[in-house]
PDB file of N, CA and C in Angstrom:
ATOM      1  N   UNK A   1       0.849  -1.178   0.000  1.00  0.00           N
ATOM      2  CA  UNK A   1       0.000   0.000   0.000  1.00  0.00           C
ATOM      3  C   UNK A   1       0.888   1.232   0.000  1.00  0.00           C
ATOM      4  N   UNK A   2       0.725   2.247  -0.919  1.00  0.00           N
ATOM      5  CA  UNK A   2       1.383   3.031  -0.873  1.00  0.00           C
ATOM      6  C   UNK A   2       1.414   4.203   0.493  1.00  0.00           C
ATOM      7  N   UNK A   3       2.543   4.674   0.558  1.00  0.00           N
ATOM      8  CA  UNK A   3       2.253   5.643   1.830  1.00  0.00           C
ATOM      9  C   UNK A   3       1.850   6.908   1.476  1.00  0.00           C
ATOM     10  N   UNK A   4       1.403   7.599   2.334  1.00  0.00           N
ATOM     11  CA  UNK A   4       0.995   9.005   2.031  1.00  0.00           C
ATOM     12  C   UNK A   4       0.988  10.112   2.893  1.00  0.00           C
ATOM     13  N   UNK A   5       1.166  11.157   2.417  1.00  0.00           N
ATOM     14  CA  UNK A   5       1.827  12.553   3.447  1.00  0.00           C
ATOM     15  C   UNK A   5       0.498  12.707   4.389  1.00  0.00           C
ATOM     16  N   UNK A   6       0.849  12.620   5.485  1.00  0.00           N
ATOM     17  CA  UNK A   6      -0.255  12.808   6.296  1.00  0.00           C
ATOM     18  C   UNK A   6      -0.161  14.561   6.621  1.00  0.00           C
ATOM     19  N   UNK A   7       0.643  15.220   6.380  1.00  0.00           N
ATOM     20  CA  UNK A   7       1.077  16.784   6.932  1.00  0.00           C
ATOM     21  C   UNK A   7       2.078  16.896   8.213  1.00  0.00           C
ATOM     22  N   UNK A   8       2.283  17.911   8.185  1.00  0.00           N
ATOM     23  CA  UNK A   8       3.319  18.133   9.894  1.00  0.00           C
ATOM     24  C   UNK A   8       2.855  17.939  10.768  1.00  0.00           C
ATOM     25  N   UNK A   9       1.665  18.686  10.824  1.00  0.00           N
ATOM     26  CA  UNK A   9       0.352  18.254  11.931  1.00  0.00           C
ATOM     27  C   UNK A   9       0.476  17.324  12.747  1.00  0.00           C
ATOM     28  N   UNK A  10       0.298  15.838  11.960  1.00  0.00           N
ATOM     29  CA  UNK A  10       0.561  14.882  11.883  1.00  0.00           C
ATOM     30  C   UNK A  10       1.412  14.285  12.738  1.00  0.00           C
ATOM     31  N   UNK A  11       2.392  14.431  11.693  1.00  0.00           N
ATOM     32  CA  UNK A  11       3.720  13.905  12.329  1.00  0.00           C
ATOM     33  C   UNK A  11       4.289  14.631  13.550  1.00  0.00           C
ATOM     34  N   UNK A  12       4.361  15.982  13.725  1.00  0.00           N
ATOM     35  CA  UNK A  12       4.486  16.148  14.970  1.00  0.00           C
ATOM     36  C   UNK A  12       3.626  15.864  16.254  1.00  0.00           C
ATOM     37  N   UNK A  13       2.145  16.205  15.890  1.00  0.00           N
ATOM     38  CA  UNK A  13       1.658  14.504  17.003  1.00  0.00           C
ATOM     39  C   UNK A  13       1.937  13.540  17.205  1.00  0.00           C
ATOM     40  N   UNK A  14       2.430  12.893  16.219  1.00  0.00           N
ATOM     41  CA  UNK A  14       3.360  11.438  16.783  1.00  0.00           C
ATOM     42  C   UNK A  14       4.596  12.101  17.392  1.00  0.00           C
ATOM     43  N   UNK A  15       5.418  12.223  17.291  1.00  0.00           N
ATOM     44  CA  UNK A  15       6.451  12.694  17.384  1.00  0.00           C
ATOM     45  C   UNK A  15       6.198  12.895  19.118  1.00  0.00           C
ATOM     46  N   UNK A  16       5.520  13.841  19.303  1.00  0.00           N
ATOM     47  CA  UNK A  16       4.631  14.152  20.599  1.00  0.00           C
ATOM     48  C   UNK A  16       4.130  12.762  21.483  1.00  0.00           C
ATOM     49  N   UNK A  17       3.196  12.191  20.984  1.00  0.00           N
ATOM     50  CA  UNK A  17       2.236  10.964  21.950  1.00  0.00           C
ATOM     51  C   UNK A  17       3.839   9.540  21.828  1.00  0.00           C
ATOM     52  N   UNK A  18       4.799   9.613  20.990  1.00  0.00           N
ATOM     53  CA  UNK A  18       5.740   8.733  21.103  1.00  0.00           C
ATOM     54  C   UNK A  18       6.345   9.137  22.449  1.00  0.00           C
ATOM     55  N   UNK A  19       6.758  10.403  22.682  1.00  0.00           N
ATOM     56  CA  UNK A  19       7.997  10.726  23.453  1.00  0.00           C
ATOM     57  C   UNK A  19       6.634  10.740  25.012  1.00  0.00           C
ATOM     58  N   UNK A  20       5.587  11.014  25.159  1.00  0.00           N
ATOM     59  CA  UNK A  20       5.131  10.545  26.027  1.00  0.00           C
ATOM     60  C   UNK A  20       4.989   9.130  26.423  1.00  0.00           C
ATOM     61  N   UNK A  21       5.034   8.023  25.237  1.00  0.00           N
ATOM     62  CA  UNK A  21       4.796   6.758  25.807  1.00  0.00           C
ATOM     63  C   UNK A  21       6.286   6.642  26.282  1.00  0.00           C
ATOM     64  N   UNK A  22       7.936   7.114  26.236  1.00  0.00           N
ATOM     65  CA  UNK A  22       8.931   7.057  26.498  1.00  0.00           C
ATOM     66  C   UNK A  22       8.780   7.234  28.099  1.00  0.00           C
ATOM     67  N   UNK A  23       8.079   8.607  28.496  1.00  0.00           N
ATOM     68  CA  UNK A  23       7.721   9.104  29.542  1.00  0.00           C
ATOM     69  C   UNK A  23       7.095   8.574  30.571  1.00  0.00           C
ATOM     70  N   UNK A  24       6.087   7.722  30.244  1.00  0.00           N
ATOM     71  CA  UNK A  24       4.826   7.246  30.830  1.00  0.00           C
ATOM     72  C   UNK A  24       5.865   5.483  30.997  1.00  0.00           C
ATOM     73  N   UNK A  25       6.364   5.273  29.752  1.00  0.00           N
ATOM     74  CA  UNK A  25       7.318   3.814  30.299  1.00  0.00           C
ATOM     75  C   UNK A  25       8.372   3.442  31.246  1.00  0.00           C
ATOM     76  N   UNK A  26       8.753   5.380  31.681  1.00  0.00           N
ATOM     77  CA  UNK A  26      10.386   5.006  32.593  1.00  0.00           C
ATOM     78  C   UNK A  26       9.579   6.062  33.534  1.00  0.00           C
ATOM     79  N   UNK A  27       8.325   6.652  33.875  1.00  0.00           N
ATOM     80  CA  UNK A  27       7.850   7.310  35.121  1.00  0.00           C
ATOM     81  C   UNK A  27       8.655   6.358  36.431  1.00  0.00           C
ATOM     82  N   UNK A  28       9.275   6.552  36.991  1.00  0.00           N
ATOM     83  CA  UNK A  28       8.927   6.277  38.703  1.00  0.00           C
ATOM     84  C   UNK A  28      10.246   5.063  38.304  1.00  0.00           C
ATOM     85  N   UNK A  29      10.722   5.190  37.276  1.00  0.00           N
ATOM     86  CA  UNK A  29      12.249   4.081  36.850  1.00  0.00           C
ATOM     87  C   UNK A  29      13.180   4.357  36.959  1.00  0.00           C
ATOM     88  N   UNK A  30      14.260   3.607  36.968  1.00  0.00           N
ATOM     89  CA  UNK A  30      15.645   3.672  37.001  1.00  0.00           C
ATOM     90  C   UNK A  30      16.097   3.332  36.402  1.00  0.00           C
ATOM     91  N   UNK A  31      17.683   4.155  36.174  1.00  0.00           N
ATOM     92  CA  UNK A  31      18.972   3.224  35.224  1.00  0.00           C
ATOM     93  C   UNK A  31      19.308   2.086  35.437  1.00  0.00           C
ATOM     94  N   UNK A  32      18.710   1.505  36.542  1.00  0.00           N
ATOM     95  CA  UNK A  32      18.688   0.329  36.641  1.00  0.00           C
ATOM     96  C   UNK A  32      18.276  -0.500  36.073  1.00  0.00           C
ATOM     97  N   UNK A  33      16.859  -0.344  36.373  1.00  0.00           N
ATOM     98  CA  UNK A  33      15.560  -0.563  36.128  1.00  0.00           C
ATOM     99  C   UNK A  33      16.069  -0.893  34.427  1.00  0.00           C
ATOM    100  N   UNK A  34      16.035  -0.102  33.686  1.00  0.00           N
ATOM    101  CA  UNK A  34      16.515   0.374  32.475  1.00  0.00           C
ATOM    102  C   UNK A  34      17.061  -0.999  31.893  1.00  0.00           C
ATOM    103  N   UNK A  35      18.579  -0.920  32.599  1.00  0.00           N
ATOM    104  CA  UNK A  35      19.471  -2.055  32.240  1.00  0.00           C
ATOM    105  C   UNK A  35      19.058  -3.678  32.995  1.00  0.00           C
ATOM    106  N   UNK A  36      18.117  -4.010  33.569  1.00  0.00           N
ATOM    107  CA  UNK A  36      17.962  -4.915  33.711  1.00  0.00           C
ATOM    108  C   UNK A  36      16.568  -5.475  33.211  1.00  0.00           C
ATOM    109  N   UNK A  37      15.767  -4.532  32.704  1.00  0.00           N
ATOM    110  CA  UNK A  37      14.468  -5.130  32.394  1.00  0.00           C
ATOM    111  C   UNK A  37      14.278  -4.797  30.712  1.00  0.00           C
ATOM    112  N   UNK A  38      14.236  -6.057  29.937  1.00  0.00           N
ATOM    113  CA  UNK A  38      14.269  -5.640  28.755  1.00  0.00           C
ATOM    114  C   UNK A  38      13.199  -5.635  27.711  1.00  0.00           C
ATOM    115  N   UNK A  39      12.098  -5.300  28.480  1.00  0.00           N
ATOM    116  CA  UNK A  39      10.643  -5.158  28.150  1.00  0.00           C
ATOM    117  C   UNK A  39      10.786  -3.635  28.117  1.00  0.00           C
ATOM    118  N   UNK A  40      11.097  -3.278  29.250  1.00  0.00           N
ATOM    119  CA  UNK A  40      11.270  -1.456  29.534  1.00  0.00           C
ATOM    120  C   UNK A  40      12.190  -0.810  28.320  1.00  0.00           C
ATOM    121  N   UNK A  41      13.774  -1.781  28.210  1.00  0.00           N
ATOM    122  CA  UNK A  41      14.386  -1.336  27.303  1.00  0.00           C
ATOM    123  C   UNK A  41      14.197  -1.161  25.900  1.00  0.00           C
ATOM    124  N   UNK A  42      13.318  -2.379  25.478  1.00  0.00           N
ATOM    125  CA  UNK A  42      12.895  -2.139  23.945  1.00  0.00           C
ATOM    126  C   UNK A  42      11.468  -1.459  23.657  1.00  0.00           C
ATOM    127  N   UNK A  43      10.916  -1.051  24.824  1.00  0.00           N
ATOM    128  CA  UNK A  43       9.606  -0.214  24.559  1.00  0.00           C
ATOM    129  C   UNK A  43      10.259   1.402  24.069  1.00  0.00           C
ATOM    130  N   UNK A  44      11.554   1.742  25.357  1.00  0.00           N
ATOM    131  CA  UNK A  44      12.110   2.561  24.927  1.00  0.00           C
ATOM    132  C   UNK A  44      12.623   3.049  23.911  1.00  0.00           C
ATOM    133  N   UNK A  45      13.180   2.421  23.468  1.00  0.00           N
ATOM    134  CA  UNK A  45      13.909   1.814  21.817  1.00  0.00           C
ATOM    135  C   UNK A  45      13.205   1.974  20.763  1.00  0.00           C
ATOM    136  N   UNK A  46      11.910   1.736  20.692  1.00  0.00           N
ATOM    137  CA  UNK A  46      11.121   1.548  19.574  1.00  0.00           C
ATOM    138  C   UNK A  46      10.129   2.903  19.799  1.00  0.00           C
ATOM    139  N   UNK A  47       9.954   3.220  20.979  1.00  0.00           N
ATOM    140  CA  UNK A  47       9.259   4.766  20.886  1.00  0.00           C
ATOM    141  C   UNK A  47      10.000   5.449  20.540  1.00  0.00           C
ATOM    142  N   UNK A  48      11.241   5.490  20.649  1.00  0.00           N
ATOM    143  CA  UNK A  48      12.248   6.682  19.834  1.00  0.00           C
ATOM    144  C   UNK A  48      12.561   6.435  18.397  1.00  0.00           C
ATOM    145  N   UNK A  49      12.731   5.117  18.549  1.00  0.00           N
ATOM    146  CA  UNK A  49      12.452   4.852  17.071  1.00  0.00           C
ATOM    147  C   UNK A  49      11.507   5.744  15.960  1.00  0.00           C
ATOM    148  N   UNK A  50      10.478   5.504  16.693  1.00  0.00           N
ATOM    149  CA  UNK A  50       9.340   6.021  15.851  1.00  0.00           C
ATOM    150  C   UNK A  50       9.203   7.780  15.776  1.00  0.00           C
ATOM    151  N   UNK A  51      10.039   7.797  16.775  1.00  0.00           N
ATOM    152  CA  UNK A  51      10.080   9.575  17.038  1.00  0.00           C
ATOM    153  C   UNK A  51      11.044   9.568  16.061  1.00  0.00           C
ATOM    154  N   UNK A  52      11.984   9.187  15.371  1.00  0.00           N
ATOM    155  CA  UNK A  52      12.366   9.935  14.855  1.00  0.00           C
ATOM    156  C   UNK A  52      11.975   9.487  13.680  1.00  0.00           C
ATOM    157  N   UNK A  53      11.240   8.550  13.226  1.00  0.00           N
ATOM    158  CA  UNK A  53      10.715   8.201  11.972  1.00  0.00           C
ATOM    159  C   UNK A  53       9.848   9.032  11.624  1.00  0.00           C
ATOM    160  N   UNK A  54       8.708   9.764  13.000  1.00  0.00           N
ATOM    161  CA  UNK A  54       7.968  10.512  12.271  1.00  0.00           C
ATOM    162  C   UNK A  54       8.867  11.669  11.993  1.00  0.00           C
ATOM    163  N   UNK A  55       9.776  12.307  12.963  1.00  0.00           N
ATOM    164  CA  UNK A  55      10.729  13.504  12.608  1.00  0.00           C
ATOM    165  C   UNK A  55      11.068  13.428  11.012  1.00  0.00           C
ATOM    166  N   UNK A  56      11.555  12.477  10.570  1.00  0.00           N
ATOM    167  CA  UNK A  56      12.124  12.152   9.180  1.00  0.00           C
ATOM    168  C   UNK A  56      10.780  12.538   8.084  1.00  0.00           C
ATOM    169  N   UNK A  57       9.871  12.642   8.530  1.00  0.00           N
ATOM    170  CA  UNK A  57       8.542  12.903   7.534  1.00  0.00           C
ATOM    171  C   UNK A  57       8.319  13.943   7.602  1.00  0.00           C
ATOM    172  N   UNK A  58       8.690  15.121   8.846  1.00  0.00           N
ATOM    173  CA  UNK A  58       8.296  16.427   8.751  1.00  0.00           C
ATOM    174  C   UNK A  58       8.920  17.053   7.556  1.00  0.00           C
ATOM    175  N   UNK A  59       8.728  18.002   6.856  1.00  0.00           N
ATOM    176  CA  UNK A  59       8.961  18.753   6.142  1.00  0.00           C
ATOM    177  C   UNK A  59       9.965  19.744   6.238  1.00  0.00           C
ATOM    178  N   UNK A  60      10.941  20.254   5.234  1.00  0.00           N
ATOM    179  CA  UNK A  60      12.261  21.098   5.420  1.00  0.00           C
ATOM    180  C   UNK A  60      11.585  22.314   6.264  1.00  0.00           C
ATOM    181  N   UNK A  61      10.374  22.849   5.226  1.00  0.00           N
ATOM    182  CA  UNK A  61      10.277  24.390   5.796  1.00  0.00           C
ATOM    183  C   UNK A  61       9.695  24.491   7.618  1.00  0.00           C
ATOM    184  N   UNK A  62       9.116  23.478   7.951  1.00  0.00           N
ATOM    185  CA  UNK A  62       8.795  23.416   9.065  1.00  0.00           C
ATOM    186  C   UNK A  62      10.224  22.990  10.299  1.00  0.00           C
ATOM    187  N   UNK A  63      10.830  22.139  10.176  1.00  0.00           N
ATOM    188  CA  UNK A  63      11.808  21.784  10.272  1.00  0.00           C
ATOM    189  C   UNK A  63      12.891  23.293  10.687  1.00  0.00           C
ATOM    190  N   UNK A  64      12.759  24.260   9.379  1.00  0.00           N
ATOM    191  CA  UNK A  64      13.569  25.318   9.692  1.00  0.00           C
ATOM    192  C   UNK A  64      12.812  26.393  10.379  1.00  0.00           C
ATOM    193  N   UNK A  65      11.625  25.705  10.351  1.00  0.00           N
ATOM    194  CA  UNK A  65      10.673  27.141  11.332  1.00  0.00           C
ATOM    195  C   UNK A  65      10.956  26.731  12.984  1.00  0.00           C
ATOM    196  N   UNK A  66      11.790  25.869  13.593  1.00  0.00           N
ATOM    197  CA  UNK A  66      11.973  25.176  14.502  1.00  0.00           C
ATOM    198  C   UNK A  66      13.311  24.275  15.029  1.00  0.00           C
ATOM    199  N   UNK A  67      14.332  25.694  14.751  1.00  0.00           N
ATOM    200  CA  UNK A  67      16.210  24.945  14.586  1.00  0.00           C
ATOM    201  C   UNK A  67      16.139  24.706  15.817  1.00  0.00           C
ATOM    202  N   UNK A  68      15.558  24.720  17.320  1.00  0.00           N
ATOM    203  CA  UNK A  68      15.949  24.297  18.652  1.00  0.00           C
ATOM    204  C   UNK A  68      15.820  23.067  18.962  1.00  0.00           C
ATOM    205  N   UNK A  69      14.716  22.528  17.742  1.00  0.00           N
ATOM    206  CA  UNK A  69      14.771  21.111  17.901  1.00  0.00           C
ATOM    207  C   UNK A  69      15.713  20.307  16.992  1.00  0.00           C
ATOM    208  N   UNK A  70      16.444  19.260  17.977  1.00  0.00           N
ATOM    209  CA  UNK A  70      17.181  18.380  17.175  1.00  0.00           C
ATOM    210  C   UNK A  70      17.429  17.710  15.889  1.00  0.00           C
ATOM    211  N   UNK A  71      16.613  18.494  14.891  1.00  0.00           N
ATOM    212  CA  UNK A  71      16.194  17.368  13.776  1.00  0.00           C
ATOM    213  C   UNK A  71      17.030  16.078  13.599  1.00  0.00           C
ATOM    214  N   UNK A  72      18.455  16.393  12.782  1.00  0.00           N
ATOM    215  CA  UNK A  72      19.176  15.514  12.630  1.00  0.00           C
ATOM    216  C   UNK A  72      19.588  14.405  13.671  1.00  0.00           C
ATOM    217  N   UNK A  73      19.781  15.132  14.468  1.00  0.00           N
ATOM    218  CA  UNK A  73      20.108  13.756  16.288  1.00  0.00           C
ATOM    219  C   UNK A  73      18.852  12.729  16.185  1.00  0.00           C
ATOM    220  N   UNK A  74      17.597  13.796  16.268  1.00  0.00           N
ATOM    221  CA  UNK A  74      16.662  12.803  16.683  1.00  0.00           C
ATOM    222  C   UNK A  74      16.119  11.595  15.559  1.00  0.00           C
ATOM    223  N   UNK A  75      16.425  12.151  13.759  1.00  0.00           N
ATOM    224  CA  UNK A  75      16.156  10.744  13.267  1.00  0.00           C
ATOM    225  C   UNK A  75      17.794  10.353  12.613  1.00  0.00           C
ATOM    226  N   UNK A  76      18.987  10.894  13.523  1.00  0.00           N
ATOM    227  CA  UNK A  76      20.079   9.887  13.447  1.00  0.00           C
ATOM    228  C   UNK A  76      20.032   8.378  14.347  1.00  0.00           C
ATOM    229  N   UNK A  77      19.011   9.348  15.514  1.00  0.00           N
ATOM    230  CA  UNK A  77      18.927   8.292  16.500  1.00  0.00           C
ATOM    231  C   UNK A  77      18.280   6.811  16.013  1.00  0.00           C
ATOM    232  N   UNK A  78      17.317   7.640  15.346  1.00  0.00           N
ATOM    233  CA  UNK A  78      16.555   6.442  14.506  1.00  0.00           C
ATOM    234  C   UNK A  78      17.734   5.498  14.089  1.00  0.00           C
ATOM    235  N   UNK A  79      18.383   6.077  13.308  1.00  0.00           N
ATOM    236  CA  UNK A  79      19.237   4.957  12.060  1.00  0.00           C
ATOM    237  C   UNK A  79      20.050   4.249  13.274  1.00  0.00           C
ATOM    238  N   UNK A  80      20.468   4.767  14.219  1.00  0.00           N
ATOM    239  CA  UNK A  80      21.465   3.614  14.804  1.00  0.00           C
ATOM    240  C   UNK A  80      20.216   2.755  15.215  1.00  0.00           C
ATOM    241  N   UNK A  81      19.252   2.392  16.107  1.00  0.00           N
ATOM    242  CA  UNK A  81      18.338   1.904  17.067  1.00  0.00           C
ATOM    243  C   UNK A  81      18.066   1.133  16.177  1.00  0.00           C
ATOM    244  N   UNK A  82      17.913   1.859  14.671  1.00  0.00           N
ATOM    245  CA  UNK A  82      17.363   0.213  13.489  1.00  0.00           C
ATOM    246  C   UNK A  82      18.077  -0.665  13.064  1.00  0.00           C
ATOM    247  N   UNK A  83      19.485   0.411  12.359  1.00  0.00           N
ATOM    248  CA  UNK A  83      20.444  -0.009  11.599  1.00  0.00           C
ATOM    249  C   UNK A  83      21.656  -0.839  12.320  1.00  0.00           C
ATOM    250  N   UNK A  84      22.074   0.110  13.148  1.00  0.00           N
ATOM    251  CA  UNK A  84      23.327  -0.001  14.046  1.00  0.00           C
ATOM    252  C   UNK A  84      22.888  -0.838  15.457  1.00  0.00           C
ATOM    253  N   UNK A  85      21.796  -1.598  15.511  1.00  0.00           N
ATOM    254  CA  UNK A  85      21.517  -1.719  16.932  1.00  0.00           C
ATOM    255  C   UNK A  85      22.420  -2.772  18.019  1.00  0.00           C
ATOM    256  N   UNK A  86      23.476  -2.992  17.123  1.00  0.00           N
ATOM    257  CA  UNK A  86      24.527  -3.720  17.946  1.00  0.00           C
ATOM    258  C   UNK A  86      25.322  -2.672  18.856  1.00  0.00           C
ATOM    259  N   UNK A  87      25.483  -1.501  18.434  1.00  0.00           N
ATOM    260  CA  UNK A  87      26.192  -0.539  18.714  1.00  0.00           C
ATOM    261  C   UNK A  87      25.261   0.894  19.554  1.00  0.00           C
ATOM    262  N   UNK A  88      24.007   0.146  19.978  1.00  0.00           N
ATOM    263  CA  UNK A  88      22.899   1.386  20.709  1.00  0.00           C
ATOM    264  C   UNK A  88      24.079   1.970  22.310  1.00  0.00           C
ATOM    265  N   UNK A  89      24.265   2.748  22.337  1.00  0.00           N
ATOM    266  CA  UNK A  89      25.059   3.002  23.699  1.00  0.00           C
ATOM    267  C   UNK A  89      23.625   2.987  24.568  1.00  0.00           C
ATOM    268  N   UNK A  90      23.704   2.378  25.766  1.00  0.00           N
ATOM    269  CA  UNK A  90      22.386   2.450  26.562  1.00  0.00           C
ATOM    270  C   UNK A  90      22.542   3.767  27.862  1.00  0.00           C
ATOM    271  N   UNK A  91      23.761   4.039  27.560  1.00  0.00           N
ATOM    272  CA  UNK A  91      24.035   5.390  28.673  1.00  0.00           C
ATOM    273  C   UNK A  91      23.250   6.792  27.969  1.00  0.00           C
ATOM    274  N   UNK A  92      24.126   6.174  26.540  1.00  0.00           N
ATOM    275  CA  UNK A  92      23.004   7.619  25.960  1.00  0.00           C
ATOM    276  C   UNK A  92      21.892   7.729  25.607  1.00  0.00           C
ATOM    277  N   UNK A  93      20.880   6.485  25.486  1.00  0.00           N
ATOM    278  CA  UNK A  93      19.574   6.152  25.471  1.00  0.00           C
ATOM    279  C   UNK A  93      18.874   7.033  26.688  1.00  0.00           C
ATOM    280  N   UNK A  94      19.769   6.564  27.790  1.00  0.00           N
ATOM    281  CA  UNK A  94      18.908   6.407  29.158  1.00  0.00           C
ATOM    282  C   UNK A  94      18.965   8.025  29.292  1.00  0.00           C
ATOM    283  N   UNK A  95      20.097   8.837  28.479  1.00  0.00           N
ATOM    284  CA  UNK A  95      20.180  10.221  28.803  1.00  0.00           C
ATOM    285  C   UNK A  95      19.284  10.847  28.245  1.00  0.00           C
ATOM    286  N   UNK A  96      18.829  10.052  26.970  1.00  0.00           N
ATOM    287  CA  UNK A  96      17.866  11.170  26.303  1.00  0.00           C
ATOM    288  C   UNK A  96      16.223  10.872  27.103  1.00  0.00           C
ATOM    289  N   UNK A  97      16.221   9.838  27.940  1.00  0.00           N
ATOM    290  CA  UNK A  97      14.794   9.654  28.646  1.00  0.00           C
ATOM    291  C   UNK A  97      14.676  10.692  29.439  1.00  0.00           C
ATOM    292  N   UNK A  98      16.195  10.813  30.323  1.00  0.00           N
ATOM    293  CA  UNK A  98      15.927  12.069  31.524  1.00  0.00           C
ATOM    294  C   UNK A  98      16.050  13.152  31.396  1.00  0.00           C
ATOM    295  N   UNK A  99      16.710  13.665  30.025  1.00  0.00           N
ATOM    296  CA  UNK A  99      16.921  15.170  29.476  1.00  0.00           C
ATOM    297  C   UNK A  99      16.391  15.735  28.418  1.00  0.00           C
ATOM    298  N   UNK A 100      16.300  14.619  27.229  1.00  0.00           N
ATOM    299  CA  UNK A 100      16.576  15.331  25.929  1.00  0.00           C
ATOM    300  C   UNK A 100      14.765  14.911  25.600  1.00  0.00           C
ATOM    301  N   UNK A 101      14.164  14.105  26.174  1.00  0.00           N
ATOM    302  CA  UNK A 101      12.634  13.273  25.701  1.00  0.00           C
ATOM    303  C   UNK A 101      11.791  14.653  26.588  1.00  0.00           C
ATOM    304  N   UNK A 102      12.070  14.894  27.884  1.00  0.00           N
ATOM    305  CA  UNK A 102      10.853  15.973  28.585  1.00  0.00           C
ATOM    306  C   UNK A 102      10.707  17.107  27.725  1.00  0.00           C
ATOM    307  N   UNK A 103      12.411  17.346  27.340  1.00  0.00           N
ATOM    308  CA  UNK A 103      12.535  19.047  26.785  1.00  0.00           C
ATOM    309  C   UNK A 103      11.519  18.888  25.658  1.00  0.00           C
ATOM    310  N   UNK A 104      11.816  17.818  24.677  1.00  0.00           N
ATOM    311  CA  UNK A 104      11.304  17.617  23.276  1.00  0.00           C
ATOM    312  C   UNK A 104      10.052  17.752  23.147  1.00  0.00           C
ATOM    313  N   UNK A 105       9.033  16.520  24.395  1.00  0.00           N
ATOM    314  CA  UNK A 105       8.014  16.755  24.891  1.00  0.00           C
ATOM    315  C   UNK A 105       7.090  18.153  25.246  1.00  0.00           C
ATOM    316  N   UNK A 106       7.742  18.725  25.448  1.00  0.00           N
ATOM    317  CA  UNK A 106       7.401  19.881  26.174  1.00  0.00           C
ATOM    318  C   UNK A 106       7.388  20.943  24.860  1.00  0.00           C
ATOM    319  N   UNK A 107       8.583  21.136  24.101  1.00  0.00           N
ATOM    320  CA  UNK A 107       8.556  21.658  23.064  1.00  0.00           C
ATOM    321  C   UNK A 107       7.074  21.947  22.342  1.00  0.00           C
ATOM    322  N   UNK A 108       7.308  20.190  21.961  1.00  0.00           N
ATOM    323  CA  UNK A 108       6.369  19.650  21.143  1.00  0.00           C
ATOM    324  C   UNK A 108       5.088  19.785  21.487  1.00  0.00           C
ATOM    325  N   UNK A 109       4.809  19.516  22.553  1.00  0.00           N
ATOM    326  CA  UNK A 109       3.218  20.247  22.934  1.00  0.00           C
ATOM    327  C   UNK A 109       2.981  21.804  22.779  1.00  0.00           C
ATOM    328  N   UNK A 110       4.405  22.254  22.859  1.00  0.00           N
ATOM    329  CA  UNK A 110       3.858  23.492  23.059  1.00  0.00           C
ATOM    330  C   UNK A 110       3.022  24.322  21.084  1.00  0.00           C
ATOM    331  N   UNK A 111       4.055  23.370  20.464  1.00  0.00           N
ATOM    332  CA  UNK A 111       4.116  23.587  19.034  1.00  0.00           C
ATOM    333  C   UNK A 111       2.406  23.059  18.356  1.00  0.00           C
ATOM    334  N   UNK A 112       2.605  22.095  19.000  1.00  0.00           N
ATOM    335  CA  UNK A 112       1.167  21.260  18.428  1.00  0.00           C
ATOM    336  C   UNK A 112      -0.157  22.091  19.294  1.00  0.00           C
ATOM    337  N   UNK A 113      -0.201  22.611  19.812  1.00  0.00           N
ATOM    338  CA  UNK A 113      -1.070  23.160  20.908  1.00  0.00           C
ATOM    339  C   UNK A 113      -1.126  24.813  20.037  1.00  0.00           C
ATOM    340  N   UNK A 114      -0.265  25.598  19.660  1.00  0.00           N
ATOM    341  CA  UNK A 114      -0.248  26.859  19.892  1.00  0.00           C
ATOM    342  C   UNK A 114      -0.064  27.392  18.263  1.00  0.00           C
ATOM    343  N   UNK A 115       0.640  26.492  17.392  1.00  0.00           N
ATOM    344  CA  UNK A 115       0.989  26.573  16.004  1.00  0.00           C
ATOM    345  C   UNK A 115       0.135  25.472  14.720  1.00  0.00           C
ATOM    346  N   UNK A 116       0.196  24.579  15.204  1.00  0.00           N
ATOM    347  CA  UNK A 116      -0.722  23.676  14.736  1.00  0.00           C
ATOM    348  C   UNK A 116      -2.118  23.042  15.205  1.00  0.00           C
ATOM    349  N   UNK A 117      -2.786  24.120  15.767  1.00  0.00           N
ATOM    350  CA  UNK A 117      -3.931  23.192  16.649  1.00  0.00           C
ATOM    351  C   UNK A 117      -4.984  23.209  15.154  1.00  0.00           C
ATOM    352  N   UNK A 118      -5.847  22.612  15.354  1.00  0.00           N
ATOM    353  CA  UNK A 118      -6.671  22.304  14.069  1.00  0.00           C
ATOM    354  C   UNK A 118      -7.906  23.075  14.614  1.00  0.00           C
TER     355      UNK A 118
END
């Protein structure tokens, strides 16, 4: 089936409800937690995944209406987590849960809420 442009809209709602299921999966967790439970670890994994898959669908001009966000990091992240996943560092996984996923989050609502509300 062919795919089709859903809009930015779109994709930055995912982008958004992904990095909350990141949120909502490591609430009240640890780096521990993290490295020993690997239900937790690949939920993690695959919600960022998808964050940056939808990132990869947003559009240039939107993209440049919005340089504070990571573009490139966040669907480089993608390519290692798919491509490279022998080589996922889990220190820097676990960093982007406690730093780089709230900010994004937060961003991102604020964007989808105030610039794109329908």
């Amino acid at each position: 089936m062919p795919r089709r442009d859903r809009g930015d809209a779109s994709y930055l709602a995912d982008m958004l409800g992904f990095a909350r299921e990141v949120l909502a999966f490591t609430a009240g967790r640890s780096r521990a937690d993290y490295d020993t439970d690997l239900v937790l670890r690949r939920a993690v994994e695959r919600a960022t995944e998808l964050i940056g898959e939808a990132a990869s669908n947003v559009s240039d001009s939107t993209r440049a209406a919005y340089p504070k966000i990571p573009w490139r990091k966040i669907v480089g992240q993608r390519h290692v987590l798919i491509h490279d996943y022998g080589d996922v560092d889990d220190a820097l996984v676990w960093n982007l849960v406690e730093l780089e996923i709230p900010a994004l989050a937060s961003t991102l609502d604020r964007i989808v809420r105030e610039d794109f509300a329908g």
